[in-house]
C-alpha atoms as a PDB file:
ATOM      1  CA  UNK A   1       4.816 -17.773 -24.708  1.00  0.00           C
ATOM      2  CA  UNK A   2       2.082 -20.573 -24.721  1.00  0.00           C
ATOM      3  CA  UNK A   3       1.008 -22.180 -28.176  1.00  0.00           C
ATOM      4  CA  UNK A   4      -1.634 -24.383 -28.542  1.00  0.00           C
ATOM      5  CA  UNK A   5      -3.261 -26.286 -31.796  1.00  0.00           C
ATOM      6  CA  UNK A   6      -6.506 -27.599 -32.467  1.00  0.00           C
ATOM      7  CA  UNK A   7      -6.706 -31.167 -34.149  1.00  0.00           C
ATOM      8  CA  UNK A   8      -9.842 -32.906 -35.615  1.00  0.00           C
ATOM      9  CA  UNK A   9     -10.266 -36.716 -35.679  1.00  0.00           C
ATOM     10  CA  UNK A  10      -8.940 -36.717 -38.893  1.00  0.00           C
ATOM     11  CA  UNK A  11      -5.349 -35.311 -38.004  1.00  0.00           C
ATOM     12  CA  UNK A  12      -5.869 -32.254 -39.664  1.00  0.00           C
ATOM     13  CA  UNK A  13      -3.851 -29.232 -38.292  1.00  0.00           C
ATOM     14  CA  UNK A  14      -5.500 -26.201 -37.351  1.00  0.00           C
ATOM     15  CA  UNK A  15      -2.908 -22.268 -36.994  1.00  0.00           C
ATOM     16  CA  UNK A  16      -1.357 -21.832 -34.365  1.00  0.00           C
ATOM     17  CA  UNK A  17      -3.191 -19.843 -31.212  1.00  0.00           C
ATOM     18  CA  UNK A  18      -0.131 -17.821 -29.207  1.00  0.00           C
ATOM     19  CA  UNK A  19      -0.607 -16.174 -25.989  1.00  0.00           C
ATOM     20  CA  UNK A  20       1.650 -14.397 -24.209  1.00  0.00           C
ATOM     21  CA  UNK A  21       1.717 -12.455 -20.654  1.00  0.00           C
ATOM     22  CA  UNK A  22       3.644 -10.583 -18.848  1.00  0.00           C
ATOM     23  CA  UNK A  23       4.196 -11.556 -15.438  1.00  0.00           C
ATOM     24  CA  UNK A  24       4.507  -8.717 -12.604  1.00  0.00           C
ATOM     25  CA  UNK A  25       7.157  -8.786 -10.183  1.00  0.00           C
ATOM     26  CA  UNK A  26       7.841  -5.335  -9.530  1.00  0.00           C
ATOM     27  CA  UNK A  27       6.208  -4.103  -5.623  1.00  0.00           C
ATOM     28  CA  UNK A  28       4.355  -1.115  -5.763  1.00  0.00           C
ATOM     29  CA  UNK A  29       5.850   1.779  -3.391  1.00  0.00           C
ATOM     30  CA  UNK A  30       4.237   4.350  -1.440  1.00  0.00           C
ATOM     31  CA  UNK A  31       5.382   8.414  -1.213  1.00  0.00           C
ATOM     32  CA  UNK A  32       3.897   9.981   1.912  1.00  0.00           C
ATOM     33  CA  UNK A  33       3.400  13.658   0.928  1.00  0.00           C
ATOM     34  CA  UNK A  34       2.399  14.635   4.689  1.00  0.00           C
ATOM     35  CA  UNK A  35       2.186  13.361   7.977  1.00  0.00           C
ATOM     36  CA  UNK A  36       0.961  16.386  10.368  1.00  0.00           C
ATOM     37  CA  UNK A  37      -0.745  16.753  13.452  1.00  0.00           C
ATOM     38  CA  UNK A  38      -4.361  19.355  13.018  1.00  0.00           C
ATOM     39  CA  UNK A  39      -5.065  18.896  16.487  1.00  0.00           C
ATOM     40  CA  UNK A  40      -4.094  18.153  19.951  1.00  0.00           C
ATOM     41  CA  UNK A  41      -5.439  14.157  19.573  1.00  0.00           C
ATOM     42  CA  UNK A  42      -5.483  14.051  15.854  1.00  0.00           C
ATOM     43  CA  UNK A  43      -3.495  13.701  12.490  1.00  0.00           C
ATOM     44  CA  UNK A  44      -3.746  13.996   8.643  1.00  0.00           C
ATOM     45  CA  UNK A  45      -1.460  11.840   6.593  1.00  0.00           C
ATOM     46  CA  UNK A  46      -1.432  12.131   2.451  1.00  0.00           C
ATOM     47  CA  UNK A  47       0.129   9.424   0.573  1.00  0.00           C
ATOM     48  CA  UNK A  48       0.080   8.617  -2.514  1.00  0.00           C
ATOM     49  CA  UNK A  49       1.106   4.626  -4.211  1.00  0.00           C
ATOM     50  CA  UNK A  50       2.550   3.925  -7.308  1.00  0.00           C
ATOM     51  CA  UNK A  51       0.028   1.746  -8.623  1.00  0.00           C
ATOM     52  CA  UNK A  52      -3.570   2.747  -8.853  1.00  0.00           C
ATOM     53  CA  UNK A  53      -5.011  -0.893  -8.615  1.00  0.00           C
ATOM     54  CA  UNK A  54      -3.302  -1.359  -5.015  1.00  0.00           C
ATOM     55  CA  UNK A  55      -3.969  -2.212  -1.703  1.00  0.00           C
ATOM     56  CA  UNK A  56      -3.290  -0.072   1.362  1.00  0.00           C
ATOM     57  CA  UNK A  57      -2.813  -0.613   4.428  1.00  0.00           C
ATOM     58  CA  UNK A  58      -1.705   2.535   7.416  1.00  0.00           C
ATOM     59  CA  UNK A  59      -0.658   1.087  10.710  1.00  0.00           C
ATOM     60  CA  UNK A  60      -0.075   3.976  13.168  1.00  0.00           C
ATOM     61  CA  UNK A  61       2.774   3.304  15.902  1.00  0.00           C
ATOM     62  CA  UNK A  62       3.913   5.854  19.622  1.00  0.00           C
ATOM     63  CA  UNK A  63       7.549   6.370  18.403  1.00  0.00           C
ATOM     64  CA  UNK A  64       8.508   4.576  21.573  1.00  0.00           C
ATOM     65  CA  UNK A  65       7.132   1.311  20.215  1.00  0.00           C
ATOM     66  CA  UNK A  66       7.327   0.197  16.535  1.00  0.00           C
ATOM     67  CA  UNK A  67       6.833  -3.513  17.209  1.00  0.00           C
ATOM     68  CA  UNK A  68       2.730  -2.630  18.238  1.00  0.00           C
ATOM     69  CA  UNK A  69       0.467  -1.138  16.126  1.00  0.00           C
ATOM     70  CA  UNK A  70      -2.100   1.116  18.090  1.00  0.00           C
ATOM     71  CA  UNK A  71      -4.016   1.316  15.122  1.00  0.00           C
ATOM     72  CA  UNK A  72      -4.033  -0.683  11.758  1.00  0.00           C
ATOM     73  CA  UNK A  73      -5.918   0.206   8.705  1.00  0.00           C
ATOM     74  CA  UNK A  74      -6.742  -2.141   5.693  1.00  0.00           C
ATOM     75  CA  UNK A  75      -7.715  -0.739   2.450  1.00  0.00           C
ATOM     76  CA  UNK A  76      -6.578   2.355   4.076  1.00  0.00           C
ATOM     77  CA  UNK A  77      -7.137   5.487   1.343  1.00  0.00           C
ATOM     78  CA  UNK A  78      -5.672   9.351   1.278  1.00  0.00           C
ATOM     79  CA  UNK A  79      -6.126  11.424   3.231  1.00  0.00           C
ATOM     80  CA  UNK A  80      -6.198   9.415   6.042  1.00  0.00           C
ATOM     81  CA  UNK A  81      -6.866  11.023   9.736  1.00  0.00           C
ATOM     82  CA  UNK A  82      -6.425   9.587  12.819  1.00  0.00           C
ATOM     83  CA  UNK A  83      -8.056  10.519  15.957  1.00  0.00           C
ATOM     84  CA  UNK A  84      -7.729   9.515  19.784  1.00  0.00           C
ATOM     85  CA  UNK A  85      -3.737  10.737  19.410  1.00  0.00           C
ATOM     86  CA  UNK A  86      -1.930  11.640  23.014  1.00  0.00           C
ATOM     87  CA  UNK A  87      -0.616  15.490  22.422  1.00  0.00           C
ATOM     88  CA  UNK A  88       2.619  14.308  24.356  1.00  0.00           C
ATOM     89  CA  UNK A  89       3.232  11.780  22.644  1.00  0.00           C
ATOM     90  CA  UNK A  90       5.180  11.455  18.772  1.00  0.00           C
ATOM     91  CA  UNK A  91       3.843   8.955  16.451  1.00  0.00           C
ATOM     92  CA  UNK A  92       5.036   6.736  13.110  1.00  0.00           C
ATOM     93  CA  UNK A  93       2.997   6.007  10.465  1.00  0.00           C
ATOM     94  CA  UNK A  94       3.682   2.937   8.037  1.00  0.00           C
ATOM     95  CA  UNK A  95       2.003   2.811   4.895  1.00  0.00           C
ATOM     96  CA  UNK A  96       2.542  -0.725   2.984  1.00  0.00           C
ATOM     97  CA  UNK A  97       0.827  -1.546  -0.825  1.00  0.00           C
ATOM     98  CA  UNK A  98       0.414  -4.644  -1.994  1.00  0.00           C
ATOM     99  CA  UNK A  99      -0.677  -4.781  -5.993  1.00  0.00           C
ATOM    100  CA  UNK A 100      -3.147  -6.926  -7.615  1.00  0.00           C
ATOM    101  CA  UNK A 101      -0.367  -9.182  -8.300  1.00  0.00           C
ATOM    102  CA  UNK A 102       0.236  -9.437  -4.522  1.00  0.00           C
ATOM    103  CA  UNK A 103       3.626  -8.064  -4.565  1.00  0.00           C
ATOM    104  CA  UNK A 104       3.965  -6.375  -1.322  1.00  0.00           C
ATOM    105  CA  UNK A 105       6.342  -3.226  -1.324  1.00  0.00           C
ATOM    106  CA  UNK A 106       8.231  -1.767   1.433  1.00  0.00           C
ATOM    107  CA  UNK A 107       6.682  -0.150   3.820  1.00  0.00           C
ATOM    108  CA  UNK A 108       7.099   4.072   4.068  1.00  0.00           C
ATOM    109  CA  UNK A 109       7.645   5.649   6.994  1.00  0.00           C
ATOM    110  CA  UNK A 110       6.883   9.510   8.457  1.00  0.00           C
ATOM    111  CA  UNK A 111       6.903  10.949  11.947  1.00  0.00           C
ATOM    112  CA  UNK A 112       3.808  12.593  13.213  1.00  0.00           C
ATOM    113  CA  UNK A 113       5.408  14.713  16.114  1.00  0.00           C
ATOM    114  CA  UNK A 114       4.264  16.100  19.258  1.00  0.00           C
ATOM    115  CA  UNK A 115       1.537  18.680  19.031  1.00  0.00           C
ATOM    116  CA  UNK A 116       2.671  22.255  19.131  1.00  0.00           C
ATOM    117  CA  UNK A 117       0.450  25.102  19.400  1.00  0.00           C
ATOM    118  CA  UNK A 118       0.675  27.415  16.650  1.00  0.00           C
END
């Protein structure tokens, strides 16, 4: 709690102003509802944060190599689709929020698989 007081030249006292905030330190987290493939080079991924007032951002990985993004995403938003996808080839998806307080939660992960013919 902060408490401040005005005082005139005079000395006299005015009431006491207190203010008091609550300081966020809780990360926001992120539920991916479904990561699926609707063609042979694309995907649809549905997601949903905790927190409406938070930034995205989807980074799309080839299972083989999580360390390289081959395609990142700020202020990334649901659904999201990605195109350009390799049918023989499995993909990650990583969703990370960060809220207006800038606590940064961690990330969520789902496997976009191999496309299959239906």
């Amino acid at each position: 709690m902060f408490v401040v007081r005005g005082v005139d030249a005079a000395d006299t006292r005015g009431p006491e102003a207190p203010w008091e905030w609550t300081v966020d330190t809780t990360a926001p987290t992120v539920e991916i509802e479904s990561a699926e493939r609707t063609s042979t080079n694309s995907a649809e991924v549905t997601f949903k944060p905790s927190e409406s007032e938070t930034d995205v951002v989807c980074a799309l990985f080839q299972s083989s190599d999580l360390e390289n993004a081959v395609e990142e995403r700020p202020d990334c938003t649901s659904p999201a689709t990605f195109t350009g996808l390799d049918a023989a080839s499995s993909y990650v998806v990583r969703i990370t929020a960060t809220d207006a307080a800038g606590n940064v939660g961690e990330p969520a992960e789902e496997e976009i698989p191999t496309f299959a013919e239906p």
